[in-house]
C-alpha atoms as a PDB file:
ATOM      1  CA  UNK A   1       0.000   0.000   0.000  1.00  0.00           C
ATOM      2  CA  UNK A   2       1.563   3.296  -0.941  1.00  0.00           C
ATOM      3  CA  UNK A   3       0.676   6.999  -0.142  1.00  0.00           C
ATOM      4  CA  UNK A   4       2.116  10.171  -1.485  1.00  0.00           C
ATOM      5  CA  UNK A   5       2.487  13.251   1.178  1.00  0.00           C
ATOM      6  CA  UNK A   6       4.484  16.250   1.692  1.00  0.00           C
ATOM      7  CA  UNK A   7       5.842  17.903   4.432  1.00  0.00           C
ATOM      8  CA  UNK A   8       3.844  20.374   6.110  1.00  0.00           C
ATOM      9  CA  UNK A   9       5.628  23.700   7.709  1.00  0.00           C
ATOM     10  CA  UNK A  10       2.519  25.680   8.620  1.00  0.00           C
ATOM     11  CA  UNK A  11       0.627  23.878  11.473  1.00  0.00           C
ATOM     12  CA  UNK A  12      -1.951  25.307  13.609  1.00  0.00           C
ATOM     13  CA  UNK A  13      -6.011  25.292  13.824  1.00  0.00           C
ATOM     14  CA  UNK A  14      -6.325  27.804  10.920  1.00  0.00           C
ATOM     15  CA  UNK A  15      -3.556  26.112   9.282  1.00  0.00           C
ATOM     16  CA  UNK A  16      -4.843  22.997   9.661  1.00  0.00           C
ATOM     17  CA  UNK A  17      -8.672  24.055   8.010  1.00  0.00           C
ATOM     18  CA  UNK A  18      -7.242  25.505   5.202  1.00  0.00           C
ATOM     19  CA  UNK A  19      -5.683  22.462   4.241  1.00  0.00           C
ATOM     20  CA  UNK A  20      -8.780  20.402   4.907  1.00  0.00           C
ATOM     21  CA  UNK A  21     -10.926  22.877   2.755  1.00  0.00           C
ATOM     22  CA  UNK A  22      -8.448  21.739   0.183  1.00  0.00           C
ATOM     23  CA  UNK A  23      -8.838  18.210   0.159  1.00  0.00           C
ATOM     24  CA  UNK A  24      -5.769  17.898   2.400  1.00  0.00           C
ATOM     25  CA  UNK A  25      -5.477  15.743   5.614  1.00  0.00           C
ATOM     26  CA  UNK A  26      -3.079  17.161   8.137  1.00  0.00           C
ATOM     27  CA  UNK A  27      -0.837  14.319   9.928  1.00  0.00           C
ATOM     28  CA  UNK A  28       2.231  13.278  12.035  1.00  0.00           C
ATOM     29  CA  UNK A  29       4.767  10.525  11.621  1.00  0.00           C
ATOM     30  CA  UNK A  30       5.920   9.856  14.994  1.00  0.00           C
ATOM     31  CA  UNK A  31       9.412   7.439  15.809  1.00  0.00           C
ATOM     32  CA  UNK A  32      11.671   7.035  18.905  1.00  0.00           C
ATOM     33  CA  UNK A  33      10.247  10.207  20.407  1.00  0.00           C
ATOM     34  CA  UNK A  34      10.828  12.481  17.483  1.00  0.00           C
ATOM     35  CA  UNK A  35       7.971  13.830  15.017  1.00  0.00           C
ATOM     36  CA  UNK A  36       7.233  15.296  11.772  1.00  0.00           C
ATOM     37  CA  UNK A  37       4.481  17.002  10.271  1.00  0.00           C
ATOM     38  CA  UNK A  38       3.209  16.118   6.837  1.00  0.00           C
ATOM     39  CA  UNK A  39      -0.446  16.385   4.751  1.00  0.00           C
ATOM     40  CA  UNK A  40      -1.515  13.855   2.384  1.00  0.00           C
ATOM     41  CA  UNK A  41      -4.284  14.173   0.010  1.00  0.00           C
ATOM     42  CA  UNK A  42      -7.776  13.415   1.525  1.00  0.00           C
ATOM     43  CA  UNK A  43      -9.098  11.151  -1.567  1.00  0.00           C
ATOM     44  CA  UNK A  44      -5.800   9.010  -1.548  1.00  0.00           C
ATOM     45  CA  UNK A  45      -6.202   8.101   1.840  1.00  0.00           C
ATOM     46  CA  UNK A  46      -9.445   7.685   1.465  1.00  0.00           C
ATOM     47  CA  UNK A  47      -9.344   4.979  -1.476  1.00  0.00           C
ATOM     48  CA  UNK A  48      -6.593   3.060   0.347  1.00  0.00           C
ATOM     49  CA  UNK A  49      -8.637   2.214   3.558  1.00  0.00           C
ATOM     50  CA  UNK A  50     -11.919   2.034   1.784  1.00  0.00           C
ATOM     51  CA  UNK A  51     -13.668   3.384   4.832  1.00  0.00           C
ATOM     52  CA  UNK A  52     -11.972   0.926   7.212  1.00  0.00           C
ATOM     53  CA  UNK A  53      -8.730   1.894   9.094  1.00  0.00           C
ATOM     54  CA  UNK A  54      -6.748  -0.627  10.312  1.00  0.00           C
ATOM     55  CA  UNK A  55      -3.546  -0.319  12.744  1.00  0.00           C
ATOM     56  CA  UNK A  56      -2.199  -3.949  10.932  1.00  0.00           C
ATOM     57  CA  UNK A  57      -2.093  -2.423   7.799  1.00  0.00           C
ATOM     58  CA  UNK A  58       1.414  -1.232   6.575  1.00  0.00           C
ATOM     59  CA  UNK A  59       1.332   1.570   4.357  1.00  0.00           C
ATOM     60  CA  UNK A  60       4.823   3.267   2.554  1.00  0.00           C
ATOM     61  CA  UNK A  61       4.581   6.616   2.454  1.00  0.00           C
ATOM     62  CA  UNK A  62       6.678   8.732  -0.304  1.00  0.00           C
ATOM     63  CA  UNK A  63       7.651  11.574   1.600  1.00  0.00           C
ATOM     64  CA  UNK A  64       9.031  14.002  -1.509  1.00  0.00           C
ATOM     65  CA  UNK A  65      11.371  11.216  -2.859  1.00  0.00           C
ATOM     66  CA  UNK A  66      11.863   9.490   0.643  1.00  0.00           C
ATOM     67  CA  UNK A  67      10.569   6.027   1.107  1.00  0.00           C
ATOM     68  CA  UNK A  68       8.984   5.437   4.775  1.00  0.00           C
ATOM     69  CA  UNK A  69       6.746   2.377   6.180  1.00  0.00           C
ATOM     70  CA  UNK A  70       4.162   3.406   8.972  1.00  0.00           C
ATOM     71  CA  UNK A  71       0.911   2.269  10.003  1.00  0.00           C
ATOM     72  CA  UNK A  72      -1.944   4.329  11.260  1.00  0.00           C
ATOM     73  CA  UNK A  73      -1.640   4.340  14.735  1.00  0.00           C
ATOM     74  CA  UNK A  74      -4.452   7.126  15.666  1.00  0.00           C
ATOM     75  CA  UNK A  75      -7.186   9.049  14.009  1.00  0.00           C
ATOM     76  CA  UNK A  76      -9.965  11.777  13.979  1.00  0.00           C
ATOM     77  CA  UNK A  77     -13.061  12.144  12.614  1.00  0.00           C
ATOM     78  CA  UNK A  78     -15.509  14.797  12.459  1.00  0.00           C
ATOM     79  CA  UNK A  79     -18.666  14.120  14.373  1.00  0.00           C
ATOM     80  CA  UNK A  80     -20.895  15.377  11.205  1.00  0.00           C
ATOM     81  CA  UNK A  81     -19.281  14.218   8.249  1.00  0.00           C
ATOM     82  CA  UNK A  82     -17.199  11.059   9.342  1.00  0.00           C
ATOM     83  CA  UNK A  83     -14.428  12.904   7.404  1.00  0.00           C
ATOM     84  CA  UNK A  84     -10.952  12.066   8.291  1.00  0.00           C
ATOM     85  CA  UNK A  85      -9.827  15.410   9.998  1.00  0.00           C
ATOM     86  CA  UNK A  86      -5.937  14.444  11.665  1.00  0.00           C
ATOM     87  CA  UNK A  87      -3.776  11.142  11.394  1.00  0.00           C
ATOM     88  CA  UNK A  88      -0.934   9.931  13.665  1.00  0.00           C
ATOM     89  CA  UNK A  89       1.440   7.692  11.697  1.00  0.00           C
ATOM     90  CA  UNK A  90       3.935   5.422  13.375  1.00  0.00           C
ATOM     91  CA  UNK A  91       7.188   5.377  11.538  1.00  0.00           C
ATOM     92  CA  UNK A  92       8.578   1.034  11.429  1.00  0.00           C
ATOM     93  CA  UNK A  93      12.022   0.577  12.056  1.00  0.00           C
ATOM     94  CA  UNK A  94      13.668  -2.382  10.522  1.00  0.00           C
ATOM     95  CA  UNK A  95      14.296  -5.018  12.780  1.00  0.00           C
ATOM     96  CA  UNK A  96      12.451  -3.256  16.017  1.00  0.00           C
ATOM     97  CA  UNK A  97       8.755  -5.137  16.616  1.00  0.00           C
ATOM     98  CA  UNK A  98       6.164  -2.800  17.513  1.00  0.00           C
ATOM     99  CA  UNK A  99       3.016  -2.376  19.460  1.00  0.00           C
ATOM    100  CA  UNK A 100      -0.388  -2.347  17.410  1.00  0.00           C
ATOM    101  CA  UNK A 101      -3.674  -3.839  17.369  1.00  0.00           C
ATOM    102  CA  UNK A 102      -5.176  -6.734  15.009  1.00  0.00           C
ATOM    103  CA  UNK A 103      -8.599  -7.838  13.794  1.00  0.00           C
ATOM    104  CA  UNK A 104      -9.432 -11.557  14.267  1.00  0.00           C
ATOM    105  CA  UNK A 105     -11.267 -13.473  11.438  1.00  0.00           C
ATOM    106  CA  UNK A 106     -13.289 -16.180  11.995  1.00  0.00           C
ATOM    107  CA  UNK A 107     -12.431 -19.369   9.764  1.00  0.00           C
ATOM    108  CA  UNK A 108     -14.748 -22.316   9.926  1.00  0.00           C
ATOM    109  CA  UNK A 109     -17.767 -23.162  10.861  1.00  0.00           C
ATOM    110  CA  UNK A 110     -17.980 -24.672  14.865  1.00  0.00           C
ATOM    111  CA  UNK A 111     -19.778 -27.752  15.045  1.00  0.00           C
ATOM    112  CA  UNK A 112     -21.250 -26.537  17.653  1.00  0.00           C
ATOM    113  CA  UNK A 113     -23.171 -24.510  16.098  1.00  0.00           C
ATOM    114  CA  UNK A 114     -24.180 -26.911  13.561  1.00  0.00           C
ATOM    115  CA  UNK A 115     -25.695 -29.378  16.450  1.00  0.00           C
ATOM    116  CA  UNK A 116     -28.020 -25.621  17.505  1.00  0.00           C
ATOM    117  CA  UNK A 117     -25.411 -24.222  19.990  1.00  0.00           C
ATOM    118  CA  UNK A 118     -24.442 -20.369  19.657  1.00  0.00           C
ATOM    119  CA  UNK A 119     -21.259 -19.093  18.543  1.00  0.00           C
ATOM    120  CA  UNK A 120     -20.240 -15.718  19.471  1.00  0.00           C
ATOM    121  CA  UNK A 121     -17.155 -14.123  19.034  1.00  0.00           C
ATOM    122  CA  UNK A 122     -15.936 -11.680  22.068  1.00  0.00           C
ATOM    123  CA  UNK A 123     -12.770  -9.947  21.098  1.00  0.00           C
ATOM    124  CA  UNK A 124     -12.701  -7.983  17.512  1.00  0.00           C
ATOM    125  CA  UNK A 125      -9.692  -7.177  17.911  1.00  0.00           C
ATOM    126  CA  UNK A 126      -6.246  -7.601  20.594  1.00  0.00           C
ATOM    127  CA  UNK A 127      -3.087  -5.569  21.567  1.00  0.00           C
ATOM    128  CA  UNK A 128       0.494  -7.231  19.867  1.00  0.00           C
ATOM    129  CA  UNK A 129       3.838  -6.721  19.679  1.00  0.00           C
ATOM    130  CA  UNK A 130       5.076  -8.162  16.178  1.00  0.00           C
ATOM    131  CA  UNK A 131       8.325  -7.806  14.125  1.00  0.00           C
ATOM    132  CA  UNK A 132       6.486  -5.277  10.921  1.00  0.00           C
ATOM    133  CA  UNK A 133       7.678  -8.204   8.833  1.00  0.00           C
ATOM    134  CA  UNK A 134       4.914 -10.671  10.226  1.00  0.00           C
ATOM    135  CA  UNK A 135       2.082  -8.010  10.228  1.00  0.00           C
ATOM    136  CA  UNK A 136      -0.753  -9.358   8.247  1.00  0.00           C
ATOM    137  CA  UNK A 137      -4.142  -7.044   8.305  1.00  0.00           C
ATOM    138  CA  UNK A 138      -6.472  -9.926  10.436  1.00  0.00           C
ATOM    139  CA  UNK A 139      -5.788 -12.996  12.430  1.00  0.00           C
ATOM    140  CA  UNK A 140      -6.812 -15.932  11.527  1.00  0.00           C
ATOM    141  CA  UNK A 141      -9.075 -17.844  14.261  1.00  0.00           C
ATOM    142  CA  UNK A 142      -9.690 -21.358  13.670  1.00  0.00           C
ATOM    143  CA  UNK A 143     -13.062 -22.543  15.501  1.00  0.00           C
ATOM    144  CA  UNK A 144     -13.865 -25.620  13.093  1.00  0.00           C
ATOM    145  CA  UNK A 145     -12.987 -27.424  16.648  1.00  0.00           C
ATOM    146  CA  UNK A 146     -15.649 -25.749  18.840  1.00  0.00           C
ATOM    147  CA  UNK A 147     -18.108 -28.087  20.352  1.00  0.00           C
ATOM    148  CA  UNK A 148     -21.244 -26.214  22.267  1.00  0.00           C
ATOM    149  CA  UNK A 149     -19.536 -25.537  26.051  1.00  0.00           C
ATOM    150  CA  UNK A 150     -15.923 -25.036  24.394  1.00  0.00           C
ATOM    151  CA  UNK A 151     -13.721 -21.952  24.553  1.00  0.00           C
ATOM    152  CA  UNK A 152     -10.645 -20.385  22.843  1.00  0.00           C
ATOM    153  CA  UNK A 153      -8.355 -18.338  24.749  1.00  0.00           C
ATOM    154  CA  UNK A 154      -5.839 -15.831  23.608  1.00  0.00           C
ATOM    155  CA  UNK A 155      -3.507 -18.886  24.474  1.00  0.00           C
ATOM    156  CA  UNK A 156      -5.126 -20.835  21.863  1.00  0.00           C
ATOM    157  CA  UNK A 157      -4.733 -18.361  19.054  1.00  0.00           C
ATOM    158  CA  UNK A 158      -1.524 -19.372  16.470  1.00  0.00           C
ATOM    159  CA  UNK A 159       0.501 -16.306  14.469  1.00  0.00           C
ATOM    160  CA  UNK A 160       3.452 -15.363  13.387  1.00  0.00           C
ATOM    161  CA  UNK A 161       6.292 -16.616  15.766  1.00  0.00           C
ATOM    162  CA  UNK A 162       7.422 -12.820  16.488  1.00  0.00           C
ATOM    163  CA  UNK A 163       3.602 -11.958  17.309  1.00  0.00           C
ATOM    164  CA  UNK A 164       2.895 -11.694  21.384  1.00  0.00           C
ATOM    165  CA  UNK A 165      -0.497 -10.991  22.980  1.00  0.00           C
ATOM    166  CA  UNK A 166      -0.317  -8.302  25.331  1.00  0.00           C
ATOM    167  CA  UNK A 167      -3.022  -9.699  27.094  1.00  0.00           C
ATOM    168  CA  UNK A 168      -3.622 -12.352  29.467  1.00  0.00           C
ATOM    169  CA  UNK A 169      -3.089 -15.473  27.999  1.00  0.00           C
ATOM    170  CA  UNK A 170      -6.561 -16.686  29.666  1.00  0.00           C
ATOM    171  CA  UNK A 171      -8.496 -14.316  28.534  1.00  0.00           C
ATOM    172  CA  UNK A 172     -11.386 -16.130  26.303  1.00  0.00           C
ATOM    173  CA  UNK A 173     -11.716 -14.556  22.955  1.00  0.00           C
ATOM    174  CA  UNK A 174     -14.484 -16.615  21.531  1.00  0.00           C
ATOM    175  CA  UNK A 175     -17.199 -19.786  22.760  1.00  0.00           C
ATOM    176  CA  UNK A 176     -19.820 -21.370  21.660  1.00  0.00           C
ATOM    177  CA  UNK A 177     -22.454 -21.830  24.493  1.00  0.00           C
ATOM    178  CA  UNK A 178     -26.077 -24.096  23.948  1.00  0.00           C
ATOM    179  CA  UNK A 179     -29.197 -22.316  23.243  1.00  0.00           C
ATOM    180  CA  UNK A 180     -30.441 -23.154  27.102  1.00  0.00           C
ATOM    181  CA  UNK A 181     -27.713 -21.216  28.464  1.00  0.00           C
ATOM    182  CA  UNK A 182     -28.724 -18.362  26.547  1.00  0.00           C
ATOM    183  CA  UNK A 183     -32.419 -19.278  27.299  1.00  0.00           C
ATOM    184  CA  UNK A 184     -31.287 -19.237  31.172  1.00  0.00           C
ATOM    185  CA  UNK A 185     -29.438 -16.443  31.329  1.00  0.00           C
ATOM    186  CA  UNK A 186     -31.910 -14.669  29.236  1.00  0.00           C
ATOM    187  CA  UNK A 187     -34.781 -15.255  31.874  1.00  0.00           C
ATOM    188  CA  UNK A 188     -32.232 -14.412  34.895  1.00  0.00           C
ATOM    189  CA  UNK A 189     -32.160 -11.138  33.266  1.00  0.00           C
ATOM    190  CA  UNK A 190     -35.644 -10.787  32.721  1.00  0.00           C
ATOM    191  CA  UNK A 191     -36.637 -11.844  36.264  1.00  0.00           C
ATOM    192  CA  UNK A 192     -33.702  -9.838  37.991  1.00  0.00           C
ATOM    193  CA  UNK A 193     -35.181  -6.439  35.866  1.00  0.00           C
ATOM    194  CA  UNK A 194     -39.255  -7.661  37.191  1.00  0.00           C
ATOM    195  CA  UNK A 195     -38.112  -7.891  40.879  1.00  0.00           C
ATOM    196  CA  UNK A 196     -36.607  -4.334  41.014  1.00  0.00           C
ATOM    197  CA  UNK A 197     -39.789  -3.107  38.980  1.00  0.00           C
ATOM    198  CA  UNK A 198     -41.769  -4.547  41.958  1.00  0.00           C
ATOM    199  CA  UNK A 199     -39.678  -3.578  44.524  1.00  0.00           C
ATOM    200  CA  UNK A 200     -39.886   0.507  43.425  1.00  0.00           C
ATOM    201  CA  UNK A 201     -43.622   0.194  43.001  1.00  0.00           C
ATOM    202  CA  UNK A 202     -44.069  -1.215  46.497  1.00  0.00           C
ATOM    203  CA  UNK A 203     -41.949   1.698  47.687  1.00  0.00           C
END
């Protein structure tokens, strides 16, 4: 994925309008405490991430005849139009992992589900540290092996052998429970929400 931008010398809230007014997006490449302001052009950007932005995604930016590879690492958005208004890029270093986030995709259907259990998936995304070599845009999650009352854990998960979780190892990122248990905890609810309605009108 490439991106054209130039470097940006006038910075500031007026500044910064002026250039979006022109189809400009103001933004930062950030690395090893140091920063740098550039613009890149709003429709670009726009037809690279298709109206998803993703932290896994490496992008090379030319940078008026310098090559450099970042990934989005923060964005804003104007509450009205959705427009992208301010980018943070994170500059990769070769041969230094980094910290970002990645999307999990589902592969496979969970028998489970087949045999009227419920699959749901509980983490879109989770916090890494991975060489930028290894970064892939999603991670695969395998739950052709998911029985109704199994779970997969963070632990469970297989990537790229420089790719760590930065999360408890635990943590459950997808299960497939049976339709009862939904049923049951369905009707907890329900009953827990008709006792405190009785309770207030007997007050």
């Amino acid at each position: 994925m490439n991106l054209a931008a130039e470097k940006r010398t006038l910075v500031g809230k007026n500044n910064n309008n002026r250039l979006r007014n022109s189809g400009m997006i103001p933004a930062v490449v950030y690395s090893h405490g140091k920063s740098e302001n550039i613009q890149v052009l709003q429709k670009s950007f726009n037809e690279l991430f298709k109206g998803h932005i993703s932290e896994s995604q490496i992008i090379q930016i030319d940078l008026q005849g310098e090559s450099l590879d970042v990934f989005v690492k923060d964005y804003q958005k104007n509450p009205v139009t959705d427009a992208i208004e301010h980018l943070d890029f994170f500059k990769v270093t070769k041969g230094e992992t980094i910290r970002t986030k990645i999307e999990l995709h589902t592969v496979g259907v969970a028998p489970g589900v087949k045999a009227g259990g419920i699959f749901e998936l509980l983490e879109r995304e989770l916090s890494i540290e991975i060489l930028p070599r290894d970064l892939k845009p999603t991670l695969d999650v395998d739950i052709s092996g998911l029985q109704i009352g199994d779970s997969l854990h963070i632990k469970d998960l297989k990537g790229p052998e420089s790719m760590v979780f930065l999360a408890d190892p635990d943590h459950v990122v997808a299960h497939c429970i049976g339709a009862r248990a939904e049923l049951s905890l369905d009707t907890e609810t329900a009953a827990a929400v008709a006792g405190e309605e009785g309770e207030t009108a007997g007050e």
